[in-house]
Protein backbone atom coordinates (compact mmCIF):
# COMPACT_ATOMS: atom_id res chain seq x y z
CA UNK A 1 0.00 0.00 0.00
CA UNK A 2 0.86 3.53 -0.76
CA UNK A 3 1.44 6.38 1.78
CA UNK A 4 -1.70 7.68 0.34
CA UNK A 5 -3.63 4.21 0.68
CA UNK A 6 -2.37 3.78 4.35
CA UNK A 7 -3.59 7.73 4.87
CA UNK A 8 -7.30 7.13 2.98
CA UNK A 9 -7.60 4.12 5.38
CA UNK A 10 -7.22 5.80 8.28
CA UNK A 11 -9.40 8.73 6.97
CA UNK A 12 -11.82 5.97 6.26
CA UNK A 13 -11.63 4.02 9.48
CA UNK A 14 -12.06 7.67 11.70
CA UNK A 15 -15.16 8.48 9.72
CA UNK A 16 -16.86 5.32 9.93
CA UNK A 17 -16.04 4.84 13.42
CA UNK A 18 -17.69 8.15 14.22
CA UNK A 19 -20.75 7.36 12.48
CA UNK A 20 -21.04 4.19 14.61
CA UNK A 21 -20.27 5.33 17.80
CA UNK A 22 -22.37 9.03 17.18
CA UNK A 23 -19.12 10.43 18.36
CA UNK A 24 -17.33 13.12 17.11
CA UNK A 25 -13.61 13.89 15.63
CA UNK A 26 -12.53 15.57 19.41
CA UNK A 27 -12.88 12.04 20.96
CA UNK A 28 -11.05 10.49 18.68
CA UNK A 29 -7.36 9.33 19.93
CA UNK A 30 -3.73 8.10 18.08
CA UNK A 31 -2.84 5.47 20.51
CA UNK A 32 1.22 5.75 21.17
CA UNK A 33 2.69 2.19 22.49
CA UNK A 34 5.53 0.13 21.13
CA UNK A 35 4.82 -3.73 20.05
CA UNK A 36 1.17 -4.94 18.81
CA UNK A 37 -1.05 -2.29 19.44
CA UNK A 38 -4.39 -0.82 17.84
CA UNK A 39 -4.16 2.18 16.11
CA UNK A 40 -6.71 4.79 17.50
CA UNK A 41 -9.07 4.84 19.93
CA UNK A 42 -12.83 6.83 20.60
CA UNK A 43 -13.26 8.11 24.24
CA UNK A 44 -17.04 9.05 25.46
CA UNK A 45 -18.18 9.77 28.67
CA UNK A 46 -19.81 6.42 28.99
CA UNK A 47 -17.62 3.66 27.09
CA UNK A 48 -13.96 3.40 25.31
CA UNK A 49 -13.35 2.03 22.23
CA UNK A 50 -10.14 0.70 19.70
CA UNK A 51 -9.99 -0.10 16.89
CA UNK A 52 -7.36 -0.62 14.27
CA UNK A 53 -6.92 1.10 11.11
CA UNK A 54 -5.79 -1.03 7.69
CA UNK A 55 -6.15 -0.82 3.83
CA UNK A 56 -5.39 -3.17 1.10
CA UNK A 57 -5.90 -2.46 -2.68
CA UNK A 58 -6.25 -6.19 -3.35
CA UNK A 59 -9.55 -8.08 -1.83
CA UNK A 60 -7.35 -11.17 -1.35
CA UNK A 61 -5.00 -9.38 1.18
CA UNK A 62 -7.97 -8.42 3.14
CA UNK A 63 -8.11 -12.08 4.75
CA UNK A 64 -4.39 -11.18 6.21
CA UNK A 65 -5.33 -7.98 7.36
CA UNK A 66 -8.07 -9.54 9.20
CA UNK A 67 -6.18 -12.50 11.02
CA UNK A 68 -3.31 -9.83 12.43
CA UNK A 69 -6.35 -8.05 14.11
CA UNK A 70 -6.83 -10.61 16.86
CA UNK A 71 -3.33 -10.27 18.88
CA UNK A 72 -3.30 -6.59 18.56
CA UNK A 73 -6.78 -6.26 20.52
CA UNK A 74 -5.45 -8.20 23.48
CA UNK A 75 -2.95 -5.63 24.01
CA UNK A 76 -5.74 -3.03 25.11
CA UNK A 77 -8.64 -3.26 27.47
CA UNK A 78 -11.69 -1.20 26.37
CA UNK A 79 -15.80 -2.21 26.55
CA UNK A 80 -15.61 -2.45 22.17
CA UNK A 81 -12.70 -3.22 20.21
CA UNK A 82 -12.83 -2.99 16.59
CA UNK A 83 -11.00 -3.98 13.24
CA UNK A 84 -11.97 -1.43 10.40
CA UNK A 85 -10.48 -3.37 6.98
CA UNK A 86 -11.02 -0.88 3.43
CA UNK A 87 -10.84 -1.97 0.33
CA UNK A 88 -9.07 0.24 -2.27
CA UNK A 89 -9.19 -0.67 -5.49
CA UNK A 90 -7.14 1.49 -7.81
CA UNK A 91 -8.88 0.82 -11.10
CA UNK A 92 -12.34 1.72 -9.67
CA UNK A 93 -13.81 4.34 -7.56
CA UNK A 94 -15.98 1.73 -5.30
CA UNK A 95 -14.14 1.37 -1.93
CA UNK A 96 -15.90 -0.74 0.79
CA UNK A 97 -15.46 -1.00 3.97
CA UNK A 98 -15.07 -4.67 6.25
CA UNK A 99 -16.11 -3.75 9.97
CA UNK A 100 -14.76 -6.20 12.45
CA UNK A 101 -16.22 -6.50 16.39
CA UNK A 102 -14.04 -8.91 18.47
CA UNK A 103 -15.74 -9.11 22.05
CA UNK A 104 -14.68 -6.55 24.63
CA UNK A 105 -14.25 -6.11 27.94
CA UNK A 106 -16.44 -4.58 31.24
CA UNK A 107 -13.81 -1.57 32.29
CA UNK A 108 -14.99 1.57 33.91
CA UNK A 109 -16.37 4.66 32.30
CA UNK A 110 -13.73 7.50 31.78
CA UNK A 111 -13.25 9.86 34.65
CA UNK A 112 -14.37 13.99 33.70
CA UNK A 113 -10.80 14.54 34.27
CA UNK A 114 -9.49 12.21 31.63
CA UNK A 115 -12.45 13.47 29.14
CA UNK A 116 -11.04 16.77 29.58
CA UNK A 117 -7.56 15.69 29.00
CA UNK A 118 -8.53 14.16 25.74
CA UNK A 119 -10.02 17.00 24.38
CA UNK A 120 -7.40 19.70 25.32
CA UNK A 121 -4.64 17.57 23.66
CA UNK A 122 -7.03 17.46 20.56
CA UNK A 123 -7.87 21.17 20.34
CA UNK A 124 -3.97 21.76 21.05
CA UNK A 125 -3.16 19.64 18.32
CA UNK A 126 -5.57 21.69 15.85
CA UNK A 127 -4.83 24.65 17.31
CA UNK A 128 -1.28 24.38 16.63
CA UNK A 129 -1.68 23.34 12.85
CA UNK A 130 -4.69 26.31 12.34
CA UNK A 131 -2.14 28.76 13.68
CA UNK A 132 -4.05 29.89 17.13
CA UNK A 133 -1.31 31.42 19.34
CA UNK A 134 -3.61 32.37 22.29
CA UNK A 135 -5.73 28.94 22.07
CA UNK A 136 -2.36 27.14 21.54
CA UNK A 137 -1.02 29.08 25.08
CA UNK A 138 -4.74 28.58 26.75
CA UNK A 139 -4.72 24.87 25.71
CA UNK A 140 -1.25 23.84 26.54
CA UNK A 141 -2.18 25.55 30.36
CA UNK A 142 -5.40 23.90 30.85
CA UNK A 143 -3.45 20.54 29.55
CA UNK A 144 -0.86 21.07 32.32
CA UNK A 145 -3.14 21.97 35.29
CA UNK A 146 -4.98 18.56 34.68
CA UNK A 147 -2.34 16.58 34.52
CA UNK A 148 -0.79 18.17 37.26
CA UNK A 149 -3.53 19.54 39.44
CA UNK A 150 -1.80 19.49 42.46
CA UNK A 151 1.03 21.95 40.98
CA UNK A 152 -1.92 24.56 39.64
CA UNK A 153 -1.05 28.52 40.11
CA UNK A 154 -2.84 31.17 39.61
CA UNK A 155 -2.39 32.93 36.25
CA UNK A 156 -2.04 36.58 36.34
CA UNK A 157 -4.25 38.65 33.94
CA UNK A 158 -1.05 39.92 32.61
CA UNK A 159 0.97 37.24 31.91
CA UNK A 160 -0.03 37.68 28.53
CA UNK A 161 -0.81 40.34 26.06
CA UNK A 162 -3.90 39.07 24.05
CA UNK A 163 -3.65 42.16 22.24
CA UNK A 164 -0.06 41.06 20.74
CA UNK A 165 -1.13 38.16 20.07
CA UNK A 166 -3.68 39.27 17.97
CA UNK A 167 -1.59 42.00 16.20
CA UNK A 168 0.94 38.92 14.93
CA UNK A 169 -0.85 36.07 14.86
CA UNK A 170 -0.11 33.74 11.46
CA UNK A 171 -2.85 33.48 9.19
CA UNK A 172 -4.67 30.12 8.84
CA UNK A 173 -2.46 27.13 8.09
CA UNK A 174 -1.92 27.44 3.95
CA UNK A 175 -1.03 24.00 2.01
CA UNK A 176 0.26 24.68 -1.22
CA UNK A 177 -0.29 21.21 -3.76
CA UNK A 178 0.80 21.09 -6.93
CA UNK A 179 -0.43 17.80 -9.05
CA UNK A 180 1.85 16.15 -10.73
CA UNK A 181 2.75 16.59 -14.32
CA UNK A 182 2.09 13.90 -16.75
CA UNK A 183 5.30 11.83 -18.15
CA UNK A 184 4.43 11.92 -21.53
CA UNK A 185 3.79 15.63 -22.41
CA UNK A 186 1.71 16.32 -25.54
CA UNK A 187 3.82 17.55 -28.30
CA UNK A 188 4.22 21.76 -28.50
CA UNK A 189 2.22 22.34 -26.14
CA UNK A 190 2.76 22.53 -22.35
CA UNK A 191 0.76 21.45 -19.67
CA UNK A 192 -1.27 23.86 -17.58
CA UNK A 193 -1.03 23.37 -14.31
CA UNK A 194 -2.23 25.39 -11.45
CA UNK A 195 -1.64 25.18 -7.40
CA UNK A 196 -4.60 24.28 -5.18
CA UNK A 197 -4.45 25.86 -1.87
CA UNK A 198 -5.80 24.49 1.25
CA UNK A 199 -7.08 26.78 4.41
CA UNK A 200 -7.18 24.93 7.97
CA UNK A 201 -9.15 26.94 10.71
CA UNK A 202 -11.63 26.48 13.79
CA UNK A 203 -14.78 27.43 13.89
CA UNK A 204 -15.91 30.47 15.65
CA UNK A 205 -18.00 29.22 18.04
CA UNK A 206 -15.72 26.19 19.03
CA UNK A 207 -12.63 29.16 19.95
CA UNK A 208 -15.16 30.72 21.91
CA UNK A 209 -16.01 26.62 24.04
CA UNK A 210 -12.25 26.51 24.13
CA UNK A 211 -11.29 29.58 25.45
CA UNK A 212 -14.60 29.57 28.12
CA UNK A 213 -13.61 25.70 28.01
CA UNK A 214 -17.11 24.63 27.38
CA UNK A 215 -16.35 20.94 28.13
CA UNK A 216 -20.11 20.32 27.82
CA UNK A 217 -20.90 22.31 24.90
CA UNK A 218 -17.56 20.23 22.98
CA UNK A 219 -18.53 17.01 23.54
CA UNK A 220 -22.27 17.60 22.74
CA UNK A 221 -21.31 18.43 19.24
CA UNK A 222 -22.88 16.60 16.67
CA UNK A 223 -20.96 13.46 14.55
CA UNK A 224 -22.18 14.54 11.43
CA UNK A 225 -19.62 16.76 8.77
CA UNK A 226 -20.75 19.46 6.68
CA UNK A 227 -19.72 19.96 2.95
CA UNK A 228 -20.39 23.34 1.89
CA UNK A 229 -19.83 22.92 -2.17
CA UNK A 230 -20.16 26.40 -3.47
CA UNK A 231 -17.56 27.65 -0.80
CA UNK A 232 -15.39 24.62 -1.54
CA UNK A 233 -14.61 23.98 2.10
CA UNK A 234 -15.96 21.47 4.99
CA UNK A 235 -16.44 21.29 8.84
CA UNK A 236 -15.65 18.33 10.24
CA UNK A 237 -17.49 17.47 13.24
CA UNK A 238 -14.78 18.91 15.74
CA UNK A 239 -15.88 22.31 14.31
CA UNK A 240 -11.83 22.37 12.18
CA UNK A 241 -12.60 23.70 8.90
CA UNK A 242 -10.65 22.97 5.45
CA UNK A 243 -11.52 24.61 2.38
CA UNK A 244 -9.63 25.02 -0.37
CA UNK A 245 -9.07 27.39 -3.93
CA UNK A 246 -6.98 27.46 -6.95
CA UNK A 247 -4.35 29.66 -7.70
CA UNK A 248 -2.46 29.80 -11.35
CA UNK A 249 0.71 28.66 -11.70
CA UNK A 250 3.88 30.90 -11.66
CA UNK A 251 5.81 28.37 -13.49
């Protein structure tokens, strides 16, 4: 599989897992282990889930995918563990998608504390690649008082100049693409090409939950994205926002 295969899988395998759980992109977890280990992991205030991530282009592979599923469940506990298995076939535009359940386990509920430490590494995470210095500063606080509540200190009003902040903040996160040129290049006549730029941002109202730190009004969002064709952008259901134009080639 292809870097982009192995990324479409796991863009696959987020999604769907979303949609099952009615959970949103906030709760959604890279697990970080050594050895055989699952691959991500969906935190709500009542259960835990895993699940592990894989693509294959060929159907027959799938069958190998599916038997290295097994050991890598046993090295988690959680009340579901899942397998999510895509199949991307690269002379055809119909992917499916195999959804595995092996049994799970009776483990308590997440504490609030751990909820909330799940979502302000996400948000701090987005922030950070949106370009949010003050949410990126707020965040990165709030992730070190939970994890450290007994070491919490009152932070002065002026510690930090909002104001400067806003007066130098980076734009929105800009990803310049450029596709790739054919090989064989028609004779006298060059190919056009032109740069597509992405935009990454947060919704306003989810700054305003993160900087009030809404935990409530964050986890209640709902699992559903929006597409918004004739702006050519989307809101995923973490309220992060990618949207995208074309600009002409300099070349």
């Amino acid at each position: 599989m292809s870097q982009t295969s192995d990324l479409l899988s796991v863009a696959i395998a987020n999604y769907t897992m979303c949609k099952a759980l009615n959970a949103n992109l906030n709760m959604v977890d890279k697990i970080i282990a050594r050895g055989k280990r699952c691959d991500f992991s969906i935190v709500t205030p009542s259960s835990t889930s895993i699940y592990e991530a894989r693509g294959r282009s060929n159907a027959r592979a799938i069958k190998a995918a599916v038997a290295s599923l097994p050991a890598k469940k046993r090295a988690h506990q959680a009340n579901f563990k899942f397998g999510v298995v895509s199949h991307l076939p690269r002379r055809t535009s119909h992917v499916s998608v195999h959804l595995f359940d092996p049994p799970g386990e009776d483990i308590p509920a997440p504490t609030d504390r751990e909820m909330e430490m799940r979502l302000a590494a996400h948000y701090l995470l987005v922030s950070r690649i949106a370009k949010q210095p003050e949410l990126v500063y707020l965040l990165a606080e709030k992730l070190r008082t939970l994890a450290h509540p007994e070491k919490q200190l009152p932070i002065p009003e002026t510690y930090i100049d909002h104001s400067i902040l806003q007066r130098v903040s980076i734009p929105a996160k800009v990803f310049n693409v450029r596709p790739a040129v054919p090989r064989k290049r028609p004779e006298k006549k060059k190919p056009t090409t032109e740069n597509i730029r992405f935009n990454f941002n947060l919704a306003p109202e989810v700054v305003e939950h993160l900087k009030n730190w809404n935990v409530n009004k964050l986890l209640s969002r709902p699992s559903d994205d929006l597409i918004l064709a004739e702006s050519r952008s989307s809101i995923a259901s973490d309220g992060s926002i990618l949207s995208f134009d074309h600009v002409k080639s300099t070349r």
